[in-house]
Protein backbone atom coordinates (compact mmCIF):
# COMPACT_ATOMS: atom_id res chain seq x y z
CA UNK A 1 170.35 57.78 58.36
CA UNK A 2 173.23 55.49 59.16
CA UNK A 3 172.60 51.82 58.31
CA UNK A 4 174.65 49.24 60.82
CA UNK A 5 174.89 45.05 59.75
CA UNK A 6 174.77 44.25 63.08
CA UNK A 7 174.48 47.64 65.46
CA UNK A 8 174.63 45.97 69.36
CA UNK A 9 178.08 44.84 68.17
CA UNK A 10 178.91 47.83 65.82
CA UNK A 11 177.48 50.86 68.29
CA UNK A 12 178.35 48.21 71.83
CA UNK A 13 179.75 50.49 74.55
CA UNK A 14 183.63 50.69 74.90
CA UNK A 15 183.33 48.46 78.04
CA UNK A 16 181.78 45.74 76.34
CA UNK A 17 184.23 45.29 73.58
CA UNK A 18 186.61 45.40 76.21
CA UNK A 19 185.18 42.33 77.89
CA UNK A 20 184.88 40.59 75.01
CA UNK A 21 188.28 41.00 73.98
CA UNK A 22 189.57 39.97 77.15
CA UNK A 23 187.31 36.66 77.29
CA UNK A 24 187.86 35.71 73.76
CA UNK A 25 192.10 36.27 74.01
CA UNK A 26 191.84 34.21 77.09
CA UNK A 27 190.45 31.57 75.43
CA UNK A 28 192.54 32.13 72.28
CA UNK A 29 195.56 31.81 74.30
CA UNK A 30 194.23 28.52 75.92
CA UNK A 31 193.14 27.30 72.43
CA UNK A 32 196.78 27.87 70.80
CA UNK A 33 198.89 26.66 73.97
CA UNK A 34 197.34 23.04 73.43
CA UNK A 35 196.83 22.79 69.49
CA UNK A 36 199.48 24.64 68.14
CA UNK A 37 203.05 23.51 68.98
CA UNK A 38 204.65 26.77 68.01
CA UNK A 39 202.72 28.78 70.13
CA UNK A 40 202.85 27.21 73.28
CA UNK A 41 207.51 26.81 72.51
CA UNK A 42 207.17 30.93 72.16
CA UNK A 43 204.90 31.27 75.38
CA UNK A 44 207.64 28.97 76.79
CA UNK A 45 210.49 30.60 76.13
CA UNK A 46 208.78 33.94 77.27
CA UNK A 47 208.42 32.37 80.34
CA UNK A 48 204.49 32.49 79.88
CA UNK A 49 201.42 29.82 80.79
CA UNK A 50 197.72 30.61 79.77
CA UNK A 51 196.95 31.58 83.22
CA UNK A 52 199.20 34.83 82.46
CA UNK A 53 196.79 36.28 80.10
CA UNK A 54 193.85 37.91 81.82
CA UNK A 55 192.43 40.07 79.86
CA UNK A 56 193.93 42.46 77.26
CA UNK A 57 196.16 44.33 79.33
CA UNK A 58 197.82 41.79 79.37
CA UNK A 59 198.13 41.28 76.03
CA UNK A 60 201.92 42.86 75.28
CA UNK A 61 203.34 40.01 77.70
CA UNK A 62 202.63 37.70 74.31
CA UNK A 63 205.18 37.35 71.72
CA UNK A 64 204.91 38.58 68.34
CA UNK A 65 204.75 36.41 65.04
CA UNK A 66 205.78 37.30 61.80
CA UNK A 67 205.14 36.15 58.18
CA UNK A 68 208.83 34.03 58.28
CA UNK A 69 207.20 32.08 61.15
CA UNK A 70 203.94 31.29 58.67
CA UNK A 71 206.47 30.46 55.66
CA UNK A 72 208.42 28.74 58.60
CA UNK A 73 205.45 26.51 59.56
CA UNK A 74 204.23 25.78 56.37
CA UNK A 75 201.71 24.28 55.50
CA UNK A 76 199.87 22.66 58.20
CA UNK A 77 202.10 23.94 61.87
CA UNK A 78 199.53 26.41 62.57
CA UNK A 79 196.43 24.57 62.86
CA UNK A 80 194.74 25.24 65.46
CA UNK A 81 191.96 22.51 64.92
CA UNK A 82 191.83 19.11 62.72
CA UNK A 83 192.09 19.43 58.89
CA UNK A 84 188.84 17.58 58.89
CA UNK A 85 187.40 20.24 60.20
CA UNK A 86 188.59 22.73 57.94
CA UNK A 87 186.48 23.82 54.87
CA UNK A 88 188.47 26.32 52.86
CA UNK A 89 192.28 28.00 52.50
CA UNK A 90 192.81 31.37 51.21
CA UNK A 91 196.43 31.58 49.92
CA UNK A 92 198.89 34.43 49.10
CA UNK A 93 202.47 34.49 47.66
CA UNK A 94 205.70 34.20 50.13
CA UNK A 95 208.97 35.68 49.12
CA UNK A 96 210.70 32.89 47.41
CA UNK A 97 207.42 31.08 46.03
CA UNK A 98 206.51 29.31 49.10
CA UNK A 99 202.98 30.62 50.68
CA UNK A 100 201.56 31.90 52.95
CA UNK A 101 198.24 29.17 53.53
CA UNK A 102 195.72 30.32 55.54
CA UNK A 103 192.44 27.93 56.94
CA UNK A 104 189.28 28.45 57.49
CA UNK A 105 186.22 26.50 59.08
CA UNK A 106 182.88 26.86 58.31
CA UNK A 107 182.50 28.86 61.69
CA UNK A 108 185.55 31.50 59.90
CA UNK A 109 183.87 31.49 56.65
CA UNK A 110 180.77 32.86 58.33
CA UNK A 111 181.84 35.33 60.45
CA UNK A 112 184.89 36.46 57.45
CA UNK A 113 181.31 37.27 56.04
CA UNK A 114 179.52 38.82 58.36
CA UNK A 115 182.68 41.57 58.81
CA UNK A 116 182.17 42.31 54.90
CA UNK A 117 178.93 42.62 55.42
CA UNK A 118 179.47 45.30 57.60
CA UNK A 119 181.66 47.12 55.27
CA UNK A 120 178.74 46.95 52.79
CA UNK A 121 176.11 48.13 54.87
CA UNK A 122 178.44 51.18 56.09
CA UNK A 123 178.19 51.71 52.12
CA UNK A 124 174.84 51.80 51.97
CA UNK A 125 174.35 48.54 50.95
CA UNK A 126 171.12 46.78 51.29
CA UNK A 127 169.32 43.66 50.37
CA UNK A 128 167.69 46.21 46.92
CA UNK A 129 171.36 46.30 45.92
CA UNK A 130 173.32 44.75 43.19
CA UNK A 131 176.57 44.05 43.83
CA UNK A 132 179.22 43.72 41.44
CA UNK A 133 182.62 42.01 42.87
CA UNK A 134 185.47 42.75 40.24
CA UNK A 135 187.89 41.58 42.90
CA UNK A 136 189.89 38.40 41.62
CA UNK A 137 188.38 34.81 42.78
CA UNK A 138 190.34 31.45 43.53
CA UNK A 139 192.97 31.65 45.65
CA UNK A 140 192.66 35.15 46.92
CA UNK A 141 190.53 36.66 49.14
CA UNK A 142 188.83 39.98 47.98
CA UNK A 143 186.60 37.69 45.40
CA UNK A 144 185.19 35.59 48.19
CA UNK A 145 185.27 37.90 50.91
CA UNK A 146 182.88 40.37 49.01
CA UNK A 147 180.73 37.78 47.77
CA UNK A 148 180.37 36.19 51.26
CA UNK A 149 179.57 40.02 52.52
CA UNK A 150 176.93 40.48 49.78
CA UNK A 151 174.86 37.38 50.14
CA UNK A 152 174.82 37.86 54.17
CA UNK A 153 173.25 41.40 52.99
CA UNK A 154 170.49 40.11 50.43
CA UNK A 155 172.04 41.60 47.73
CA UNK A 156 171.90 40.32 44.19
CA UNK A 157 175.38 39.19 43.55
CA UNK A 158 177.50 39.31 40.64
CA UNK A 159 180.50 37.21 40.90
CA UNK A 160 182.65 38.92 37.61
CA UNK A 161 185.99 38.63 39.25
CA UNK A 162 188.55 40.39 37.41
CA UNK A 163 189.29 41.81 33.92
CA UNK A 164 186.99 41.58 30.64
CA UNK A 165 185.92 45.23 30.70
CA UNK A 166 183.28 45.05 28.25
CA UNK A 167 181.72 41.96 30.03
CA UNK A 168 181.81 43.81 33.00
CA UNK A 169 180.29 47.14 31.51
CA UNK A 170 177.64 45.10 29.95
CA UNK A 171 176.70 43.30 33.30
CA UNK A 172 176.89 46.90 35.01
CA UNK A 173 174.72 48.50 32.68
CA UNK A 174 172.10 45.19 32.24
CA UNK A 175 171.38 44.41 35.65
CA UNK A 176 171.92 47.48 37.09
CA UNK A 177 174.52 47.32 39.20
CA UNK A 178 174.69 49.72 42.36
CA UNK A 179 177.61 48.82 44.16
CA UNK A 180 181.36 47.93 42.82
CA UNK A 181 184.00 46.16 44.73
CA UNK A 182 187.21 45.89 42.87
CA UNK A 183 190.71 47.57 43.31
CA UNK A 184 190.82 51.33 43.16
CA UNK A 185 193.04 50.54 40.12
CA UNK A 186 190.36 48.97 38.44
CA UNK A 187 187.67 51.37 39.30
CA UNK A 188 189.73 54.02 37.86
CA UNK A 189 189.96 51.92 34.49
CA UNK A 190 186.41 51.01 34.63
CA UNK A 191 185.60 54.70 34.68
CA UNK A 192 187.43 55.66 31.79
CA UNK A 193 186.32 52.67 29.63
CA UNK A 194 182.37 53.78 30.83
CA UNK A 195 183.34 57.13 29.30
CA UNK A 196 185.01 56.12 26.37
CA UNK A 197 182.01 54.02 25.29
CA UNK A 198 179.80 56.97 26.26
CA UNK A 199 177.33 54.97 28.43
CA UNK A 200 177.87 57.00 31.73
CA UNK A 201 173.85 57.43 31.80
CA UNK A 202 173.23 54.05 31.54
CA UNK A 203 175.49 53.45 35.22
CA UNK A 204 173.26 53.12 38.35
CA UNK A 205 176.11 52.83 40.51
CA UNK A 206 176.29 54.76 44.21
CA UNK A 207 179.24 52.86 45.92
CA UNK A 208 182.10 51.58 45.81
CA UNK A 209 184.38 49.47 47.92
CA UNK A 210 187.87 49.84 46.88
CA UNK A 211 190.82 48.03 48.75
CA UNK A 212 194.20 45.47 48.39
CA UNK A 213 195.98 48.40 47.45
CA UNK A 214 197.12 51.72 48.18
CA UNK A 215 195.61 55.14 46.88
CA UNK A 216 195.38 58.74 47.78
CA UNK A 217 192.73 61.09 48.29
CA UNK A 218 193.10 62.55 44.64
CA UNK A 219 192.78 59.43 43.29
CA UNK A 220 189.71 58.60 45.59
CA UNK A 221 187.66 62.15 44.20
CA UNK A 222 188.66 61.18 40.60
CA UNK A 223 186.82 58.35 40.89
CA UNK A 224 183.83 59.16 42.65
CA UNK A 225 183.56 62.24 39.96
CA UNK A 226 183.52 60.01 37.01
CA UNK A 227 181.65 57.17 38.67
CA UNK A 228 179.09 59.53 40.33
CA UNK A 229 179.44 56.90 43.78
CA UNK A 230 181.02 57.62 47.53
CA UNK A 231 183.92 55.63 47.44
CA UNK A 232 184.90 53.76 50.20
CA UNK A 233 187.95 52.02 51.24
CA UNK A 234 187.98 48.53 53.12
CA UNK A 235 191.59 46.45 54.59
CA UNK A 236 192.49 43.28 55.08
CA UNK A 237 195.28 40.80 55.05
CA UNK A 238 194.89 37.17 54.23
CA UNK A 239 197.01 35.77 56.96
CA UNK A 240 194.33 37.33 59.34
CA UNK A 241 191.00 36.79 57.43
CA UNK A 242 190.93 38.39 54.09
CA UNK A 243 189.28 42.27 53.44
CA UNK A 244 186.69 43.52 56.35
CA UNK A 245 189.36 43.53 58.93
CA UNK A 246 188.50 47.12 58.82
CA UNK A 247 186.07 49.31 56.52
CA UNK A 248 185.31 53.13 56.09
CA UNK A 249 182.00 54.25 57.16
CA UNK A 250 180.20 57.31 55.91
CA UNK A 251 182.40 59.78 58.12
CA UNK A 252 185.08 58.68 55.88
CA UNK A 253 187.57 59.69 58.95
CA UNK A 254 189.33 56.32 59.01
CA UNK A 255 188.51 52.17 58.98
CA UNK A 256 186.73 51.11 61.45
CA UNK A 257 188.56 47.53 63.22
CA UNK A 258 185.98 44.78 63.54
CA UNK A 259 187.52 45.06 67.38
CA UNK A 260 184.68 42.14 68.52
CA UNK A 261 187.64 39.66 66.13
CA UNK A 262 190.68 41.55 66.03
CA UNK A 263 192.42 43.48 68.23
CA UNK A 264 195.30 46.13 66.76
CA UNK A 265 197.84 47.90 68.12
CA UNK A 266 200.28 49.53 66.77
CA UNK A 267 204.05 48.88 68.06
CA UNK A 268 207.51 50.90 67.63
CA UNK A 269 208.72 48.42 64.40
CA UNK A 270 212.26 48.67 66.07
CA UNK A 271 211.65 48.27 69.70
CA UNK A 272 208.36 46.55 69.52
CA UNK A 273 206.81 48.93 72.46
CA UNK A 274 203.32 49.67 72.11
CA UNK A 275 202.26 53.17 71.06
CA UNK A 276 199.65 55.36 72.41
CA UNK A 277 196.71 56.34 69.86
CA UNK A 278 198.17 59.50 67.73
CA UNK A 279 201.21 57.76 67.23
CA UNK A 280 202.66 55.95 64.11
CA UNK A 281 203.86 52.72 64.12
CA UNK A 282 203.64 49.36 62.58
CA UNK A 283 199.87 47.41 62.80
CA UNK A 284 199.64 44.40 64.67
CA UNK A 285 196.82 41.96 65.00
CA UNK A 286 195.65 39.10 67.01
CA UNK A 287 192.96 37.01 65.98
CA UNK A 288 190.82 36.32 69.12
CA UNK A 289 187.58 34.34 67.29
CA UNK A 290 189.45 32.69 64.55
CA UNK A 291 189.40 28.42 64.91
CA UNK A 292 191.81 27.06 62.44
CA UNK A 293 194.60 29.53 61.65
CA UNK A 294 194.50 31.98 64.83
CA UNK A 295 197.46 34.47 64.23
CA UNK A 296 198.46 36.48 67.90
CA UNK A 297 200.00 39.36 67.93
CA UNK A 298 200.58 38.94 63.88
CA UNK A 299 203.03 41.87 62.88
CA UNK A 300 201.62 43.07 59.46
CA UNK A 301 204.30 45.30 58.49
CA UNK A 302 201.91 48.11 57.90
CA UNK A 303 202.44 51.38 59.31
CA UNK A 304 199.50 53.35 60.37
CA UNK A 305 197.76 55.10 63.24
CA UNK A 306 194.64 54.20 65.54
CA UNK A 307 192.25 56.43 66.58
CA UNK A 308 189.36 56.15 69.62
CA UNK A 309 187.74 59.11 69.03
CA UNK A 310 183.93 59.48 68.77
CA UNK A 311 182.92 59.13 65.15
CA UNK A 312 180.07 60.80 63.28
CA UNK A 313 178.59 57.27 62.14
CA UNK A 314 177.67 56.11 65.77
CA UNK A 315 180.24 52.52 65.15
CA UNK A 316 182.23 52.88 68.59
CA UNK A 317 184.96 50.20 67.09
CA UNK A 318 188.88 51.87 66.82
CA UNK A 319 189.55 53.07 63.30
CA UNK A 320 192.83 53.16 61.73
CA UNK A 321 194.41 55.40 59.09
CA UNK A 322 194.66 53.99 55.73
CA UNK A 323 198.39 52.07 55.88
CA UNK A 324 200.74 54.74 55.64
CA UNK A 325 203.47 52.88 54.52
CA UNK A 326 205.65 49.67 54.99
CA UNK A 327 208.01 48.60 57.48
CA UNK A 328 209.93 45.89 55.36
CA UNK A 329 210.38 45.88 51.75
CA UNK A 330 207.38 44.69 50.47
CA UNK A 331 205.61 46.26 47.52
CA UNK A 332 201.69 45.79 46.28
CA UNK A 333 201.44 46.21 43.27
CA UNK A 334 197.77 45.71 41.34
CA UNK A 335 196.50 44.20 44.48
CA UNK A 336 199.16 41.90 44.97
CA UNK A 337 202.23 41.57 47.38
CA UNK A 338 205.57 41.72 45.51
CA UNK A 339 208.53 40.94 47.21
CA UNK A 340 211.95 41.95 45.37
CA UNK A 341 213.41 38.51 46.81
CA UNK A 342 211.16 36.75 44.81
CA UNK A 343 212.42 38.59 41.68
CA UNK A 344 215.98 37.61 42.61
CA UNK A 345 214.93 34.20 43.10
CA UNK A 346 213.43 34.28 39.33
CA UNK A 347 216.79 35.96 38.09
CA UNK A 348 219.52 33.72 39.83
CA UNK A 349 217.52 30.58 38.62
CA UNK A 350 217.30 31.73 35.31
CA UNK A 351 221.18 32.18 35.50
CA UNK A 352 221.58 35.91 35.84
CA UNK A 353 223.84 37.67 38.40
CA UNK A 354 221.72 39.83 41.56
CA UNK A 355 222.05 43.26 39.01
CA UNK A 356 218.58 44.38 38.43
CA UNK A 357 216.41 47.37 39.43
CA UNK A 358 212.60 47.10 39.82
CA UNK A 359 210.99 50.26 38.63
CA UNK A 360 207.08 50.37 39.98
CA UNK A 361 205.04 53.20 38.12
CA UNK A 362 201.44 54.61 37.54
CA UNK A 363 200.40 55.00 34.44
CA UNK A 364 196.25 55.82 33.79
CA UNK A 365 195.85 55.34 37.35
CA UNK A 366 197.08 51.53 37.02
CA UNK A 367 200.17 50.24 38.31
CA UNK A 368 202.86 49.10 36.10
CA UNK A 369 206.30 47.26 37.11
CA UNK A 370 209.39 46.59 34.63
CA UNK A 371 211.99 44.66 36.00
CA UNK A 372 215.75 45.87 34.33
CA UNK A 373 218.08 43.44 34.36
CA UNK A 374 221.48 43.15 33.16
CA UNK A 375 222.74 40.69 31.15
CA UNK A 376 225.72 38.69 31.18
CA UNK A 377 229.02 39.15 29.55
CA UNK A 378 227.95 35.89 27.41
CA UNK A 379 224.50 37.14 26.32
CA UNK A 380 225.68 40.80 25.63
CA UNK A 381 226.74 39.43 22.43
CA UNK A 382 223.32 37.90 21.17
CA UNK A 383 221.26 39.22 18.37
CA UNK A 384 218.19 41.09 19.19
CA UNK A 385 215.90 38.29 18.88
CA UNK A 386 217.82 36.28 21.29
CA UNK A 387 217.66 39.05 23.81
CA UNK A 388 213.87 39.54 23.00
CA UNK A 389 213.52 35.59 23.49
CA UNK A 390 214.98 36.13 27.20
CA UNK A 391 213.57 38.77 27.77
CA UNK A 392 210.01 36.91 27.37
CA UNK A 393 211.31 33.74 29.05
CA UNK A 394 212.06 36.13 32.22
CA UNK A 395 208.62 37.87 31.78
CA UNK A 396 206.61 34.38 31.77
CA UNK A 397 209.03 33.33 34.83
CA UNK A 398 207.85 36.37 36.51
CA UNK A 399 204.13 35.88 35.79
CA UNK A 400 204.59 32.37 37.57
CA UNK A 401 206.55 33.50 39.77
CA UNK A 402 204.34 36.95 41.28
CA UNK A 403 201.24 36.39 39.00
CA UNK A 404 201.12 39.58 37.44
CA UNK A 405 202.80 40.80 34.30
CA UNK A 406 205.98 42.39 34.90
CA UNK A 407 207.37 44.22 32.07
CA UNK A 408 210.78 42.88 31.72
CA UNK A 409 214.32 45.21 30.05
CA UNK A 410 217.43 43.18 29.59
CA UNK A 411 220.18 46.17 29.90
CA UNK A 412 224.04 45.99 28.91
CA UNK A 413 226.74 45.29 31.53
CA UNK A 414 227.03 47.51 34.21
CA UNK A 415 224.50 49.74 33.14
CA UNK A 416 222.71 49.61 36.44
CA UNK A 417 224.10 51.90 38.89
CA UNK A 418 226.20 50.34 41.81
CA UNK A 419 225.80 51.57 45.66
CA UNK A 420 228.19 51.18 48.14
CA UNK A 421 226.03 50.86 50.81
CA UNK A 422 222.92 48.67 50.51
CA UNK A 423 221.61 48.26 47.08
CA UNK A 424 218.73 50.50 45.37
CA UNK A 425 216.64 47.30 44.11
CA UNK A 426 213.13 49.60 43.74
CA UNK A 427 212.40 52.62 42.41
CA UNK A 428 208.52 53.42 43.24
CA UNK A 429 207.49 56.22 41.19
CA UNK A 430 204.41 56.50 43.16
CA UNK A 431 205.32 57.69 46.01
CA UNK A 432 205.91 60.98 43.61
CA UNK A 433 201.80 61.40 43.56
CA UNK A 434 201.34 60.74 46.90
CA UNK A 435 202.49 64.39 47.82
């Protein structure tokens, strides 16, 4: 039987989600228009006042926003209410080091929780659970997001965070754990290190909630085989909360949006018209219950599809495909967003000309990224130690830079193929398994 968190919001009729979309974006709109200065220029310019927006139709009359505009108003022009009334910030990496800060108050943090929740509960979850959040802590969100989710369900909690595989098999097989939230990357690992130390009937799991990355079908049987769970997938970007923007249920047929705080659509990425459900496009949100960092009409750069169709699980909330792609040149790699600008900001720093190819792979089902770079006339000539030095200085650049390891290949001269038109900067082997 189909468990909901909270089912009048989850199951609420079509019309009711409806009216509270259109109540809450009018008083988003009002809310942004007199705190946030940015807001109410764009309105402006668009010709706009609050008494434009109605209700959602006419939501398509606002402007868009995009992640230059949060790098743009960094760190405190989007505030929508006082910094003393702010508890928390989430943070995630911009394209040339500056980042993307995102606030909360306590009022966010709770209902940031209550939408994980939901995704745990559509898992099965329940307060006889133990939960075991592999996702990293600190600055990003999937640590604290989960662990809000979990507590708001009665589960017991274990806060691992990332890494330290045997720790984590030890906790798993200790206490029991029954549900895992980490990246499908990870999952995959775990697996094989469970089977590998031969203690596969010692694991209790029966979920999983896998997300801040992309992976395929394949990938998502492979690891419910090993792990012997139903593997679920869960979305979220910090800008607009952090993961529980939208969760699978147990149709499996697509994420459910938490509509009753977000509302998608999905736009042309060149035009910027809205597209009918079916259609493909680039994902845009707006924030209509957020208080200190509301984004409207936030263009996420992830293309996908919505979907209004009755689903099996009785939630009557729009459900999106899992992203099916990118619209700019963003790559995520182990969870986190890589930007090949940021790479070229690490190179040119570090004295080396824009000649380098990024080469993104899966290896054991974990992504792995070498950066090739060539070297200079002057450093072609240095021994091999001296080239091994650099190439370490770059990789430790890189780690501060992205914070993951990137594998780093100084190359000779030239060696990297030239392209009259624009530049090949990534090749992502991955897309090769996603066939």
């Amino acid at each position: 039987m189909e468990r909901y968190y909270q089912p009048d919001i989850e199951c609420a009729s079509r019309e009711q989600i409806r009216e509270w979309q259109s109540e809450r974006l009018k008083n988003q709109v009002k809310n942004v228009w007199d705190h946030v200065p940015m807001y109410r220029k764009r309105m402006e310019e668009a010709g706009l006042t609050p008494d434009d927006i109605q209700s959602v139709d006419d939501l398509h009359k606002l402007p868009f926003i995009t992640k230059d505009d949060l790098r743009d108003e960094y760190p405190y022009g989007l505030l929508a209410r006082p910094l003393n009334e702010c508890v928390r910030i989430q943070s995630t990496s911009g394209t040339t080091g500056r980042r993307v800060v995102a606030f909360y108050t306590q009022h966010d943090v709770d209902l940031w929780e209550e939408c994980c929740a939901r995704a745990i509960v559509a898992a099965g979850g329940t307060e006889e659970d133990v939960c075991q959040v592999c996702y990293g802590y600190g600055l990003f969100t999937g640590g604290p997001g989960l662990n809000g989710g979990s507590h708001k369900v009665g589960c017991l909690t274990l806060p691992m965070s990332s890494g330290n595989t045997e720790r984590q098999i030890q906790f798993m097989t200790d206490l029991g754990s029954t549900i895992l939230c980490c990246t499908p990357s990870y999952a995959a690992y775990l697996a094989e290190s469970i089977h590998e130390r031969g203690v596969r009937d010692q694991i209790r799991l029966k979920a999983g909630i896998f997300g801040a990355e992309a992976w395929t079908e394949e990938m998502r049987h492979d690891i419910e085989e090993k792990l012997g769970i139903k593997a679920f997938d869960i979305y979220g970007l910090t800008e607009i909360s952090g993961p529980g923007v939208s969760f699978e249920c147990c149709d499996q047929s697509g994420m459910h949006v938490n509509e009753d705080h977000f509302i998608p659509e999905v736009i042309n990425p060149l035009t910027g018209e809205v597209l009918p459900d079916g259609e493909k496009g680039e994902l845009v949100f707006t924030s209509i219950t957020k208080e200190a960092f509301p984004l409207m009409r936030y263009r996420t750069r992830d293309i996908c599809i919505l979907s209004h169709e009755k689903c099996a699980c009785g939630r009557t909330h729009v459900k999106m495909t899992k992203p099916l792609g990118r619209s700019d040149d963003m790559l995520i790699v182990k969870g986190v967003n890589v930007f090949p600008s940021q790479i070229e900001t690490v190179l040119m720093n570090k004295g080396y000309a824009a000649n380098y190819q990024i080469v993104v792979d899966r290896v054991n089902n974990s992504d792995t990224i070498e950066v090739q770079v060539e070297m200079t006339p002057e450093m072609f000539s240095d021994s091999l130690s001296a080239v091994s030095g650099r190439e370490k200085e770059l990789v430790d650049a890189l780690k501060a830079m992205l914070g993951i390891y990137a594998k780093v290949k100084l190359v000779n001269p030239k060696a990297i193929q030239r392209s009259e038109g624009k530049a090949v900067r990534v090749i992502d082997k991955r897309n090769l398994y996603k066939q």
